[in-house]
ModelCIF file with pLDDT and N, C-alpha, C, O atoms, coordinates in Angstrom:
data_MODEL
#
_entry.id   MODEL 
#
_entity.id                         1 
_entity.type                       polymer 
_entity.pdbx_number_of_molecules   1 
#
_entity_poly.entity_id                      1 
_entity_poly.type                           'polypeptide(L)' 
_entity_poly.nstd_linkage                   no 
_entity_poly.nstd_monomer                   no 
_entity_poly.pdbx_seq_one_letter_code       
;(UNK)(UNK)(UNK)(UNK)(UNK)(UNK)(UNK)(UNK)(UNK)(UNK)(UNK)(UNK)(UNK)(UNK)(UNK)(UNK)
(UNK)(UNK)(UNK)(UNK)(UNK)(UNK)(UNK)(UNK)(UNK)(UNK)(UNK)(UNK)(UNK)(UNK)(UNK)(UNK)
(UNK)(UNK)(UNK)(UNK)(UNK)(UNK)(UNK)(UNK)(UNK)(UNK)(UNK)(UNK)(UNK)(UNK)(UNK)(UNK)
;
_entity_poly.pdbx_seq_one_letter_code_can   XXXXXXXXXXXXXXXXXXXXXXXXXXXXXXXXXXXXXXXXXXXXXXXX 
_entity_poly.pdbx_strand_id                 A 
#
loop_
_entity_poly_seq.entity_id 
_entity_poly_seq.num 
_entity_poly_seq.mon_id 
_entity_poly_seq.hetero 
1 1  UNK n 
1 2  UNK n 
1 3  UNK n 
1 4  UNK n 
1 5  UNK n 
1 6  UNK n 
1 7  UNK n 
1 8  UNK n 
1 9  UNK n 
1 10 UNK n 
1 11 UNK n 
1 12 UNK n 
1 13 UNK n 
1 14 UNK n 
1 15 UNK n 
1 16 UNK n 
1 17 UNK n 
1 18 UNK n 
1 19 UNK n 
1 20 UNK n 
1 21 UNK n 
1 22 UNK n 
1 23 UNK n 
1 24 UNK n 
1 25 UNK n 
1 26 UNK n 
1 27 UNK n 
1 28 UNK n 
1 29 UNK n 
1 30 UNK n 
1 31 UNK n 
1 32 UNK n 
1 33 UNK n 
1 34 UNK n 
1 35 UNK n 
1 36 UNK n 
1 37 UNK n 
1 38 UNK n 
1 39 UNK n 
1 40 UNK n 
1 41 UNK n 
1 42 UNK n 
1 43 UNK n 
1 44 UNK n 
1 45 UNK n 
1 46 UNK n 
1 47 UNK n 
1 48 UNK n 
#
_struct_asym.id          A 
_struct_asym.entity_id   1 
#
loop_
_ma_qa_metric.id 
_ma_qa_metric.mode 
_ma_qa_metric.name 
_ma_qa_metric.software_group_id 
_ma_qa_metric.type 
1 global pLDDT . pLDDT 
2 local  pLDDT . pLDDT 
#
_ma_qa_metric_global.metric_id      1 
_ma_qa_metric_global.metric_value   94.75 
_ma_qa_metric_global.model_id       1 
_ma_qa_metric_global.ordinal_id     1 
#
loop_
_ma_qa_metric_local.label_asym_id 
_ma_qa_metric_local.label_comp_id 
_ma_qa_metric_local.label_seq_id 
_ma_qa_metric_local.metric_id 
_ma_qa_metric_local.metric_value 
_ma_qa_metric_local.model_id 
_ma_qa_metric_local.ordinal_id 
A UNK 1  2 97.00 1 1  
A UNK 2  2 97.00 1 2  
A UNK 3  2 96.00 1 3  
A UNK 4  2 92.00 1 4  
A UNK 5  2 90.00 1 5  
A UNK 6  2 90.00 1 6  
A UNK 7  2 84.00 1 7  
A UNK 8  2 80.00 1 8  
A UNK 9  2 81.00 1 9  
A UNK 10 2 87.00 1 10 
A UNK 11 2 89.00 1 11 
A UNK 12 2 88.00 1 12 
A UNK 13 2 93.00 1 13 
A UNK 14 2 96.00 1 14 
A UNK 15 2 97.00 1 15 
A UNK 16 2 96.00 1 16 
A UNK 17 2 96.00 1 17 
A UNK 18 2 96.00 1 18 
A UNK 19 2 95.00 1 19 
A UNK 20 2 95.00 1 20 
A UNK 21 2 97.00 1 21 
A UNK 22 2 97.00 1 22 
A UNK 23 2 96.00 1 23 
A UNK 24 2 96.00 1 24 
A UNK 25 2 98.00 1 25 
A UNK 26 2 98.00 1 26 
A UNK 27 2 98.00 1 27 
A UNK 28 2 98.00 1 28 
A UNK 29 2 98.00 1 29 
A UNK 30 2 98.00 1 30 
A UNK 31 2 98.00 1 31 
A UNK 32 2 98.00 1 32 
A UNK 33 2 97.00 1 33 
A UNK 34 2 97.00 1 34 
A UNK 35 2 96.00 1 35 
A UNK 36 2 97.00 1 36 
A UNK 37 2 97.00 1 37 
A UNK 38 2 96.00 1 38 
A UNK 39 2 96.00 1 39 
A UNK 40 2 97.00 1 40 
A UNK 41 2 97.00 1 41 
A UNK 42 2 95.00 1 42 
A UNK 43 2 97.00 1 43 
A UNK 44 2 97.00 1 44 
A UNK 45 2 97.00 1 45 
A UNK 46 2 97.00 1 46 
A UNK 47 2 95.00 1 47 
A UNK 48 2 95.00 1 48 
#
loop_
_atom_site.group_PDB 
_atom_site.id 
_atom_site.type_symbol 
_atom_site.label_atom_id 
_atom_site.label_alt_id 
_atom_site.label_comp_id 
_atom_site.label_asym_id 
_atom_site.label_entity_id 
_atom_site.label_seq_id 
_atom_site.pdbx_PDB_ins_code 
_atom_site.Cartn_x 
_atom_site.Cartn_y 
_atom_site.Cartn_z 
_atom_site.occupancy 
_atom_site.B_iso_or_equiv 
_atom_site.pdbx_formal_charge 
_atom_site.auth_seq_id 
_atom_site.auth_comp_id 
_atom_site.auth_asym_id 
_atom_site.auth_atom_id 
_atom_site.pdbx_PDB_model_num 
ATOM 1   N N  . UNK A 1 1  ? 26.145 29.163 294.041 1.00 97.00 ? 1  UNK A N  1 
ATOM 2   C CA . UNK A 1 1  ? 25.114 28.353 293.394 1.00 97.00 ? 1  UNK A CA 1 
ATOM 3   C C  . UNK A 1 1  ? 24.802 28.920 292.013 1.00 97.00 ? 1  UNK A C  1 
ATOM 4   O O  . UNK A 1 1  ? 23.856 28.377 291.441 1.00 97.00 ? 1  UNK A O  1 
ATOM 5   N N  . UNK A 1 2  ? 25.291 29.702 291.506 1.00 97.00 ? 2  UNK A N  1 
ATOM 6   C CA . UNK A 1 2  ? 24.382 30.794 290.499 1.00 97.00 ? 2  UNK A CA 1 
ATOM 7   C C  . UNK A 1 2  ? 26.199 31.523 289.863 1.00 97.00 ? 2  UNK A C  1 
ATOM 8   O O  . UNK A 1 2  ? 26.486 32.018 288.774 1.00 97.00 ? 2  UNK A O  1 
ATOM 9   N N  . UNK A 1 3  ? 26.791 31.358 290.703 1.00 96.00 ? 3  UNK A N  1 
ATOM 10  C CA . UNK A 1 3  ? 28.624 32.061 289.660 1.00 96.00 ? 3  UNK A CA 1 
ATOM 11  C C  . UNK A 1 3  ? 29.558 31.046 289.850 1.00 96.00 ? 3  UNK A C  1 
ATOM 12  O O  . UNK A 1 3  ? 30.465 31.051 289.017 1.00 96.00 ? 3  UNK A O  1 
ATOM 13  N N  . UNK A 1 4  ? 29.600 30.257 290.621 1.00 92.00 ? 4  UNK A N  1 
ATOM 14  C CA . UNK A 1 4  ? 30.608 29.000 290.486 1.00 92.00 ? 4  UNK A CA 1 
ATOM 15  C C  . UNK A 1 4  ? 31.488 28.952 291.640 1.00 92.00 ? 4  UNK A C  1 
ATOM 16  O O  . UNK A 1 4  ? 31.658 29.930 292.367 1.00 92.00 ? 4  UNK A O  1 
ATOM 17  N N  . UNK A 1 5  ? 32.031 27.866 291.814 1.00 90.00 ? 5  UNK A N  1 
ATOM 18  C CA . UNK A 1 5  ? 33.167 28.609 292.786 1.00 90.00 ? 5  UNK A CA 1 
ATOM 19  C C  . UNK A 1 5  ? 34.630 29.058 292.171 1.00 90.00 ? 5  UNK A C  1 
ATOM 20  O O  . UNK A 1 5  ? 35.208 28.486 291.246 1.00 90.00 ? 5  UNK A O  1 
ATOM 21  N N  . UNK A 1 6  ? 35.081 30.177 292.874 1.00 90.00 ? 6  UNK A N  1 
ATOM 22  C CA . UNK A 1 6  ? 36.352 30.378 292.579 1.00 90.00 ? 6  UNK A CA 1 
ATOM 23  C C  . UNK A 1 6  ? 37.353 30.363 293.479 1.00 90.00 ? 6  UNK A C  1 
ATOM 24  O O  . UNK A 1 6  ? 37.175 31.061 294.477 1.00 90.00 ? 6  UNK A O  1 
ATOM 25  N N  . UNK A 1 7  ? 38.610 29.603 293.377 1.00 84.00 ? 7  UNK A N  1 
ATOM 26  C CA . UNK A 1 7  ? 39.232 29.459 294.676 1.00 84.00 ? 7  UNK A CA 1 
ATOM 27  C C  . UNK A 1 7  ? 39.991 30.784 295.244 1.00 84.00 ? 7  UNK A C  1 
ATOM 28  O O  . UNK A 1 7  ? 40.780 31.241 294.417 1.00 84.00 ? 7  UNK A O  1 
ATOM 29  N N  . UNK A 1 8  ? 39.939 31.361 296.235 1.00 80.00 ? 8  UNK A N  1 
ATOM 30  C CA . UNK A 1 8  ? 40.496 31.721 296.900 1.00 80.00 ? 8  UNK A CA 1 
ATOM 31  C C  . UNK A 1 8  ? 41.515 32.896 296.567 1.00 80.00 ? 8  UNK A C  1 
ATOM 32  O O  . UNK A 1 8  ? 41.405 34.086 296.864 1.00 80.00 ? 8  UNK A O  1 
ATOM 33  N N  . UNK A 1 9  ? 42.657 32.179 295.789 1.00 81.00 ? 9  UNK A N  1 
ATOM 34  C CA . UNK A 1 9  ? 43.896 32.925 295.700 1.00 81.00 ? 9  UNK A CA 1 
ATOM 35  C C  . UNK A 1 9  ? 43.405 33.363 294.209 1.00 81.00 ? 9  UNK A C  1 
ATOM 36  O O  . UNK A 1 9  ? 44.004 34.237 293.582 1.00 81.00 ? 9  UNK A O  1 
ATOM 37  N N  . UNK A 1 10 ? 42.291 32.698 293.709 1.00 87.00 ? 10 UNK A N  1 
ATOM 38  C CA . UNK A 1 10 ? 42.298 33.319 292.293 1.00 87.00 ? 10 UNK A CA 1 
ATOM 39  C C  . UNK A 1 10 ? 41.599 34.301 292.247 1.00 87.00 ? 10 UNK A C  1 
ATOM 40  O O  . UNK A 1 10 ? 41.979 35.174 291.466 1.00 87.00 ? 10 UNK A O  1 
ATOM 41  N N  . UNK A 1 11 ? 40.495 34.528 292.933 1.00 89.00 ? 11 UNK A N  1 
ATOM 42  C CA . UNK A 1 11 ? 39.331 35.650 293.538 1.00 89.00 ? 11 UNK A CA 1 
ATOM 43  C C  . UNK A 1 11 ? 39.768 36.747 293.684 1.00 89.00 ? 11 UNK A C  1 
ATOM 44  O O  . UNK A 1 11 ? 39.280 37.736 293.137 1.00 89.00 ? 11 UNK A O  1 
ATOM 45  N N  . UNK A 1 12 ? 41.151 36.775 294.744 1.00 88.00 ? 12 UNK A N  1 
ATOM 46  C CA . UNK A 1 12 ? 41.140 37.900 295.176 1.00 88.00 ? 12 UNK A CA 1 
ATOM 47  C C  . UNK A 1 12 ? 42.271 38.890 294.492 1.00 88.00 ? 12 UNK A C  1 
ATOM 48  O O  . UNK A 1 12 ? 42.846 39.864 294.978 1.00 88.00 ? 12 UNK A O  1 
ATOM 49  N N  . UNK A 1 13 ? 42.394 38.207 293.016 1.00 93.00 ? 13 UNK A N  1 
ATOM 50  C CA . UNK A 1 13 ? 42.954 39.548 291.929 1.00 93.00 ? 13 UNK A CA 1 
ATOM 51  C C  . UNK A 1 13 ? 42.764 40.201 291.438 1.00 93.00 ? 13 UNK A C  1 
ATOM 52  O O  . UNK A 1 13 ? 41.611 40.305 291.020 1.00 93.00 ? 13 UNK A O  1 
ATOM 53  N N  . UNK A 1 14 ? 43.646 41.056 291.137 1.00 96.00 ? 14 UNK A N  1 
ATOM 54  C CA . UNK A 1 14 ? 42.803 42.448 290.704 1.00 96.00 ? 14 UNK A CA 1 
ATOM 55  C C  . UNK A 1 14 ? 41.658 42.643 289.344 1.00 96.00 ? 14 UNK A C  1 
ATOM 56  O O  . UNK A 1 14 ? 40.831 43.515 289.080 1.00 96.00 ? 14 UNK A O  1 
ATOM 57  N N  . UNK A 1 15 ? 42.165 41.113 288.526 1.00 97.00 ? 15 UNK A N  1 
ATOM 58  C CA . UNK A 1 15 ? 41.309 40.981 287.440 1.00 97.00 ? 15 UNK A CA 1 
ATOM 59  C C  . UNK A 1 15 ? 40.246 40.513 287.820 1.00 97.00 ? 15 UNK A C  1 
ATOM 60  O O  . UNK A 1 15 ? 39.337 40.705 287.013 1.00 97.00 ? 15 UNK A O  1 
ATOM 61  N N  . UNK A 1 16 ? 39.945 39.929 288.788 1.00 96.00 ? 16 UNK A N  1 
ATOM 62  C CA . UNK A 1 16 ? 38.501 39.475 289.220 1.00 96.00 ? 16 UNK A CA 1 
ATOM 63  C C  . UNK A 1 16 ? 37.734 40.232 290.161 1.00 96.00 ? 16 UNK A C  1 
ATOM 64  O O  . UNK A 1 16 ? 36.953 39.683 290.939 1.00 96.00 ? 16 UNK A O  1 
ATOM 65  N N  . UNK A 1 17 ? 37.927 41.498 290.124 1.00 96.00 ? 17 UNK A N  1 
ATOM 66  C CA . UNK A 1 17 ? 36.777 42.586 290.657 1.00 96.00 ? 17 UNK A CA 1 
ATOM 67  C C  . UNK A 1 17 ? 35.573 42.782 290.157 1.00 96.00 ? 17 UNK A C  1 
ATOM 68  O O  . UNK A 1 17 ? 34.894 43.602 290.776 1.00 96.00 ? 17 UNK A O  1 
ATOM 69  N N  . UNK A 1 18 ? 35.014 42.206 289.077 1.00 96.00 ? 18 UNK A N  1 
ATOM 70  C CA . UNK A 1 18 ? 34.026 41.941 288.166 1.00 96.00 ? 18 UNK A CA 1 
ATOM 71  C C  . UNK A 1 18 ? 33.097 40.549 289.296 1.00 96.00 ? 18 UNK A C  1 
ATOM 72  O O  . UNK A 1 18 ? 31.955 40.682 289.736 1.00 96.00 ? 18 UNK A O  1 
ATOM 73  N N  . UNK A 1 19 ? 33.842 39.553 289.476 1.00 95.00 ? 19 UNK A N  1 
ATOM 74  C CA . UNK A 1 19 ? 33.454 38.625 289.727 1.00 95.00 ? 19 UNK A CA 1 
ATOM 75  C C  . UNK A 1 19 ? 33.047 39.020 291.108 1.00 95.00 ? 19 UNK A C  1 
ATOM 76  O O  . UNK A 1 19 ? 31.904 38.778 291.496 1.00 95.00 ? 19 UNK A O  1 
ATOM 77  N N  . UNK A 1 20 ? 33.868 39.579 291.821 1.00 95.00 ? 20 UNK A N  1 
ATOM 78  C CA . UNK A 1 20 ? 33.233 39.965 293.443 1.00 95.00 ? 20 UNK A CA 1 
ATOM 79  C C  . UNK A 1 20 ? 32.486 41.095 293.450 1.00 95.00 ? 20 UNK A C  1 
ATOM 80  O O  . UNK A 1 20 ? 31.788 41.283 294.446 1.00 95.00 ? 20 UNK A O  1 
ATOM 81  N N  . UNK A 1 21 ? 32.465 41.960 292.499 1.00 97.00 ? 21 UNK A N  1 
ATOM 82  C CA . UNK A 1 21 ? 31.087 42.812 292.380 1.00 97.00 ? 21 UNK A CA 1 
ATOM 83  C C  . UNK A 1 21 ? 29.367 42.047 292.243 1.00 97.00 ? 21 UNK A C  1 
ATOM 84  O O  . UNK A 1 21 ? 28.340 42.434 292.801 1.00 97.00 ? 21 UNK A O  1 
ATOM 85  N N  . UNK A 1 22 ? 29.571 40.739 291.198 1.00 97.00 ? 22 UNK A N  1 
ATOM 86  C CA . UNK A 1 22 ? 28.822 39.989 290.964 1.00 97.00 ? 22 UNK A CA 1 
ATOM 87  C C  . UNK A 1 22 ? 28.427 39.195 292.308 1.00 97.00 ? 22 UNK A C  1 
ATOM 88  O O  . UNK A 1 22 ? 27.270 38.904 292.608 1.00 97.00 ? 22 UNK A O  1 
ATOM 89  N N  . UNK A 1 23 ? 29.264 38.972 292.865 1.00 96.00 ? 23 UNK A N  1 
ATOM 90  C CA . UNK A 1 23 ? 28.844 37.955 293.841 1.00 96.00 ? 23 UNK A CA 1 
ATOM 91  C C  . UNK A 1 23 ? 28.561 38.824 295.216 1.00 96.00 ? 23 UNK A C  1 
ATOM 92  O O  . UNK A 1 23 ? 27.766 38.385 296.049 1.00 96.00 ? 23 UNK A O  1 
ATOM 93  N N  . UNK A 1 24 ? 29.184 39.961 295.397 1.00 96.00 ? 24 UNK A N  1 
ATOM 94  C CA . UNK A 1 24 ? 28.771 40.726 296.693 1.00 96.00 ? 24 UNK A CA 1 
ATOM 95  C C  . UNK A 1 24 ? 26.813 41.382 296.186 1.00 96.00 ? 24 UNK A C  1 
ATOM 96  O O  . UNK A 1 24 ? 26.027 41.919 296.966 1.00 96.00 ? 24 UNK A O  1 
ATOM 97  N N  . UNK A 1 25 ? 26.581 41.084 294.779 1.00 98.00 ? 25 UNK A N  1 
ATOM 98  C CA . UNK A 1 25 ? 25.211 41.810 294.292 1.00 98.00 ? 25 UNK A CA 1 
ATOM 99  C C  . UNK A 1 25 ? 24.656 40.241 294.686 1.00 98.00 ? 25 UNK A C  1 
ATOM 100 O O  . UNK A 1 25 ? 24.611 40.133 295.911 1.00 98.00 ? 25 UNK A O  1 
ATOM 101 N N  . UNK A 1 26 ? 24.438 39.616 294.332 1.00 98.00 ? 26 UNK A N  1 
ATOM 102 C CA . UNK A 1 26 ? 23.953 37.706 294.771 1.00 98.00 ? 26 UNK A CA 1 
ATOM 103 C C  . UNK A 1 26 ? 24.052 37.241 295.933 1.00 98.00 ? 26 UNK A C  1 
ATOM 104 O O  . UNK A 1 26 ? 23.301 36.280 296.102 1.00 98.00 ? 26 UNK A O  1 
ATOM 105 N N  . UNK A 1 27 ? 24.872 37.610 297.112 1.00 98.00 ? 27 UNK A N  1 
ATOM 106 C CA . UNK A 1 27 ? 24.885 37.842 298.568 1.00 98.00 ? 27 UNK A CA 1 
ATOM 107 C C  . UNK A 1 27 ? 23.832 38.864 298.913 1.00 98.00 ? 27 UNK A C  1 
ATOM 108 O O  . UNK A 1 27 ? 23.074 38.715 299.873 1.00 98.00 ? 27 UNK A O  1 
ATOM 109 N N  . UNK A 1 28 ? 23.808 39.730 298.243 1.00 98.00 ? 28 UNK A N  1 
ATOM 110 C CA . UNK A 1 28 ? 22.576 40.785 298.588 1.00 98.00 ? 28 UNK A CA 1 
ATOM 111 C C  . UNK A 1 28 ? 21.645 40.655 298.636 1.00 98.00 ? 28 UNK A C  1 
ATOM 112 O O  . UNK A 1 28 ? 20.930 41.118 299.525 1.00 98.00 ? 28 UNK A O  1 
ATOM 113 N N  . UNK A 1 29 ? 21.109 39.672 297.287 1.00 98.00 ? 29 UNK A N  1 
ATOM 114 C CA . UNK A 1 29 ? 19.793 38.885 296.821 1.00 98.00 ? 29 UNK A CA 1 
ATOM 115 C C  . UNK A 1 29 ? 19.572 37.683 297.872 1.00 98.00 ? 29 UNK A C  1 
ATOM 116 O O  . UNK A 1 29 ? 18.421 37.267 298.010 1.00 98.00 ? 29 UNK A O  1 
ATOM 117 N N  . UNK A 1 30 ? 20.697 37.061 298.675 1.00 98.00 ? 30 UNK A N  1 
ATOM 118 C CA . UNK A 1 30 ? 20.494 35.907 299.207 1.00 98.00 ? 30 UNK A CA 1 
ATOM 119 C C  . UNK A 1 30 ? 20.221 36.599 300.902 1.00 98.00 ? 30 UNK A C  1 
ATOM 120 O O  . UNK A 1 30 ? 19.611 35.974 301.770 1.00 98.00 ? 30 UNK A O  1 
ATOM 121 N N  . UNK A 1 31 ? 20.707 37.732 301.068 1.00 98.00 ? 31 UNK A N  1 
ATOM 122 C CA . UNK A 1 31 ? 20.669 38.024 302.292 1.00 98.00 ? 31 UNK A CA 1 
ATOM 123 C C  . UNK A 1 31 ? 19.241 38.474 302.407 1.00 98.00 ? 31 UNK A C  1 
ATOM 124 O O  . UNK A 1 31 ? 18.655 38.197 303.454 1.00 98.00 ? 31 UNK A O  1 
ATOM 125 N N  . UNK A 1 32 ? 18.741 38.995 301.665 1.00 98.00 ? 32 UNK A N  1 
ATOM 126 C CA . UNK A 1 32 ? 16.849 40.320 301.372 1.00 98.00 ? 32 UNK A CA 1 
ATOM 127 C C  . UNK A 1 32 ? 15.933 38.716 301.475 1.00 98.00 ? 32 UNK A C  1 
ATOM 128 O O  . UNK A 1 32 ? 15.114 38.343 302.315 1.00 98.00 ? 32 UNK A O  1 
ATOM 129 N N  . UNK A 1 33 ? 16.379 38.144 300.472 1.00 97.00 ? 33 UNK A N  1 
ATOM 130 C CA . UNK A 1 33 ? 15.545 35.918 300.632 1.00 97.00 ? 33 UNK A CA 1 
ATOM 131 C C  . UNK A 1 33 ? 15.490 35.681 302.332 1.00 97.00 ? 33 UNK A C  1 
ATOM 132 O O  . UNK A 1 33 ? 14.448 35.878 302.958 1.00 97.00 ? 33 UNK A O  1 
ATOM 133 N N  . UNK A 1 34 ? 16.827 35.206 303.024 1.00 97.00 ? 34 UNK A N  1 
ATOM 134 C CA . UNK A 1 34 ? 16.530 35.020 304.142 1.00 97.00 ? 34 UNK A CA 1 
ATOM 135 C C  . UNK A 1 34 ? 16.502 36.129 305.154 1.00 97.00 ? 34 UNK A C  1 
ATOM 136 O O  . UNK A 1 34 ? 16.507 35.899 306.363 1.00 97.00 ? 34 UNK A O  1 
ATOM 137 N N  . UNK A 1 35 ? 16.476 37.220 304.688 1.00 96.00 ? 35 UNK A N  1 
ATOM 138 C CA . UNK A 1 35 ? 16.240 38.217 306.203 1.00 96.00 ? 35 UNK A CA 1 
ATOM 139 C C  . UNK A 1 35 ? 17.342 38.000 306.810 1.00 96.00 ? 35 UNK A C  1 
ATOM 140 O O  . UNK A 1 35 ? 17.225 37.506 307.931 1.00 96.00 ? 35 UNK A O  1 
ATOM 141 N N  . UNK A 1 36 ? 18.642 38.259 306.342 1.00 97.00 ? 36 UNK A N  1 
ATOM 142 C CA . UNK A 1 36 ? 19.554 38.047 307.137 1.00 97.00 ? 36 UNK A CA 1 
ATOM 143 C C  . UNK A 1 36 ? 20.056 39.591 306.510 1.00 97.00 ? 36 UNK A C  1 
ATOM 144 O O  . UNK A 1 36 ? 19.899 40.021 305.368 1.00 97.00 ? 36 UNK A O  1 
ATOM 145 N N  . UNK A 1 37 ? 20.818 40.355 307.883 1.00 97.00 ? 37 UNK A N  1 
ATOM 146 C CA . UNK A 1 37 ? 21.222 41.039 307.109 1.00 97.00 ? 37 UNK A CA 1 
ATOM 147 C C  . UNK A 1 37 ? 22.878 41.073 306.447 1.00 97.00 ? 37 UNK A C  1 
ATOM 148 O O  . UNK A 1 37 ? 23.839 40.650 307.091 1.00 97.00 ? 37 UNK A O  1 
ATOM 149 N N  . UNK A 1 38 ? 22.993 41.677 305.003 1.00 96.00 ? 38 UNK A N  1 
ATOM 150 C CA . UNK A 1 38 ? 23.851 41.378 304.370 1.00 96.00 ? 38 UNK A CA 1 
ATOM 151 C C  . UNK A 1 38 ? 25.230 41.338 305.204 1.00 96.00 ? 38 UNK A C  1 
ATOM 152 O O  . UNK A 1 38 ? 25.660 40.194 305.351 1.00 96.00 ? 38 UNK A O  1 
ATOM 153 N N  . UNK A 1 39 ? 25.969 42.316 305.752 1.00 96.00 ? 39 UNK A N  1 
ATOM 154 C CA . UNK A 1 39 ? 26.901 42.750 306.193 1.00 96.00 ? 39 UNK A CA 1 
ATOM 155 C C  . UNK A 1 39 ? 27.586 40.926 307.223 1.00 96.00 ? 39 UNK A C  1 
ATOM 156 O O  . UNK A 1 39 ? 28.651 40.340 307.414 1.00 96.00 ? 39 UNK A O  1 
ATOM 157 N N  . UNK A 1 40 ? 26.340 40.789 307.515 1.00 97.00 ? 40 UNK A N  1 
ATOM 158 C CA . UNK A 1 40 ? 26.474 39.424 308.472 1.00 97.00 ? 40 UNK A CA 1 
ATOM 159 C C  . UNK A 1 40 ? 27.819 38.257 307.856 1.00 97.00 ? 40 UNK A C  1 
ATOM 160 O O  . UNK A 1 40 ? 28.763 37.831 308.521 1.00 97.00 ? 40 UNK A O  1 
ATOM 161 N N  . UNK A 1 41 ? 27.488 37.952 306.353 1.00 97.00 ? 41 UNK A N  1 
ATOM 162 C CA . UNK A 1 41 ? 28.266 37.265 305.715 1.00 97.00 ? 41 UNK A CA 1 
ATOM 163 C C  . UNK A 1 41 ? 29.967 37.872 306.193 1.00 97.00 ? 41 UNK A C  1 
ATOM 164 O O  . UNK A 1 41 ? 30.680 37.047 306.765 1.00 97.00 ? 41 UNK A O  1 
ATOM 165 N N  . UNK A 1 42 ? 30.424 38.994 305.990 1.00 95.00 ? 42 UNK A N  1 
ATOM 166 C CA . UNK A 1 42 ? 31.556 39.159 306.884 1.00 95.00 ? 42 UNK A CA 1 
ATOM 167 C C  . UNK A 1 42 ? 31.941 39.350 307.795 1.00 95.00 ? 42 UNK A C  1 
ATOM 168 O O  . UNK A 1 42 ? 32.907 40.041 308.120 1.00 95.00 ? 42 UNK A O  1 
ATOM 169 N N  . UNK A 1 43 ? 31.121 38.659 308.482 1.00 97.00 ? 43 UNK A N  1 
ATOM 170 C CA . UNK A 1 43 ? 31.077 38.755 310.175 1.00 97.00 ? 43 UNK A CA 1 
ATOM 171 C C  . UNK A 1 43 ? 32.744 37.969 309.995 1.00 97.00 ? 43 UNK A C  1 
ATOM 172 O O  . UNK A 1 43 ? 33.025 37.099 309.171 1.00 97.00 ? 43 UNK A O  1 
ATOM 173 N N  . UNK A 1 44 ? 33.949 38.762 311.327 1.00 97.00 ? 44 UNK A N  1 
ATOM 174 C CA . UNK A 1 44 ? 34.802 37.816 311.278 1.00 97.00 ? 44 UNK A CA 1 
ATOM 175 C C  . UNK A 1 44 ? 34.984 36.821 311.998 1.00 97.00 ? 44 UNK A C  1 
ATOM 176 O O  . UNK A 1 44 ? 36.091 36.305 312.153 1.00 97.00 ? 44 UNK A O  1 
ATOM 177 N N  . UNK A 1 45 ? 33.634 36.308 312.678 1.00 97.00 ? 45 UNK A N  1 
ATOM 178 C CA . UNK A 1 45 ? 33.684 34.620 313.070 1.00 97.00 ? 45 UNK A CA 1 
ATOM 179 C C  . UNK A 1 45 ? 33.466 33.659 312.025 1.00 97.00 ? 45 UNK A C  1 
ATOM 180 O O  . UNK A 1 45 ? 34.019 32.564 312.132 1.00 97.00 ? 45 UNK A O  1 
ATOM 181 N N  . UNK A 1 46 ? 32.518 33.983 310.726 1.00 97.00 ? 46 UNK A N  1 
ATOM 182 C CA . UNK A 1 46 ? 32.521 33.138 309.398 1.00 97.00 ? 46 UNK A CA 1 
ATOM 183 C C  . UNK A 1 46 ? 33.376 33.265 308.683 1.00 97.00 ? 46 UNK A C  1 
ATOM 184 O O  . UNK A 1 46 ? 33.580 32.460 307.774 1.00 97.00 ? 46 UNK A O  1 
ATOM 185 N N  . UNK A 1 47 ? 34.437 34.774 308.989 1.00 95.00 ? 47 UNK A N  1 
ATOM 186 C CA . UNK A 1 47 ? 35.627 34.620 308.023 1.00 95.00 ? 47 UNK A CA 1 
ATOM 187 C C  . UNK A 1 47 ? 36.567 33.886 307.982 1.00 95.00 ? 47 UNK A C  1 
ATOM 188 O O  . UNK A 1 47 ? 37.175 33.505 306.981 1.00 95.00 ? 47 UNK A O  1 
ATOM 189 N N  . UNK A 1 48 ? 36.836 33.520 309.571 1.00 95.00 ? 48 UNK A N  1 
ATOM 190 C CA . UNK A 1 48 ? 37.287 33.014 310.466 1.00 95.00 ? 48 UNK A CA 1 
ATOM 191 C C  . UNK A 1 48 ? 37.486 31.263 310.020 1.00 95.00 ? 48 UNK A C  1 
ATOM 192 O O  . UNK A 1 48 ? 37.966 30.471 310.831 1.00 95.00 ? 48 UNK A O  1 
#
């Protein structure tokens, strides 16, 4: 909602470690909002 989406195969290069630093810090912010805790997001049934 707030970095965009990025697909997939483009995310997970080595030049975009910037971008998943950014977004694992904005998962953090979204997890502390709903009281969820962070780690949850890689649960591997949602990875799934």
């Amino acid at each position: 909602a707030y970095l965009g989406d990025v697909s997939t195969p483009l995310k997970s290069m080595p030049e975009m470690a910037g971008y998943r630093d950014l977004e694992a810090a904005t998962q953090k912010c979204v997890a502390a909002k709903f009281k969820l805790p962070v780690e949850l997001f890689s649960d591997p049934r949602i990875k799934a």
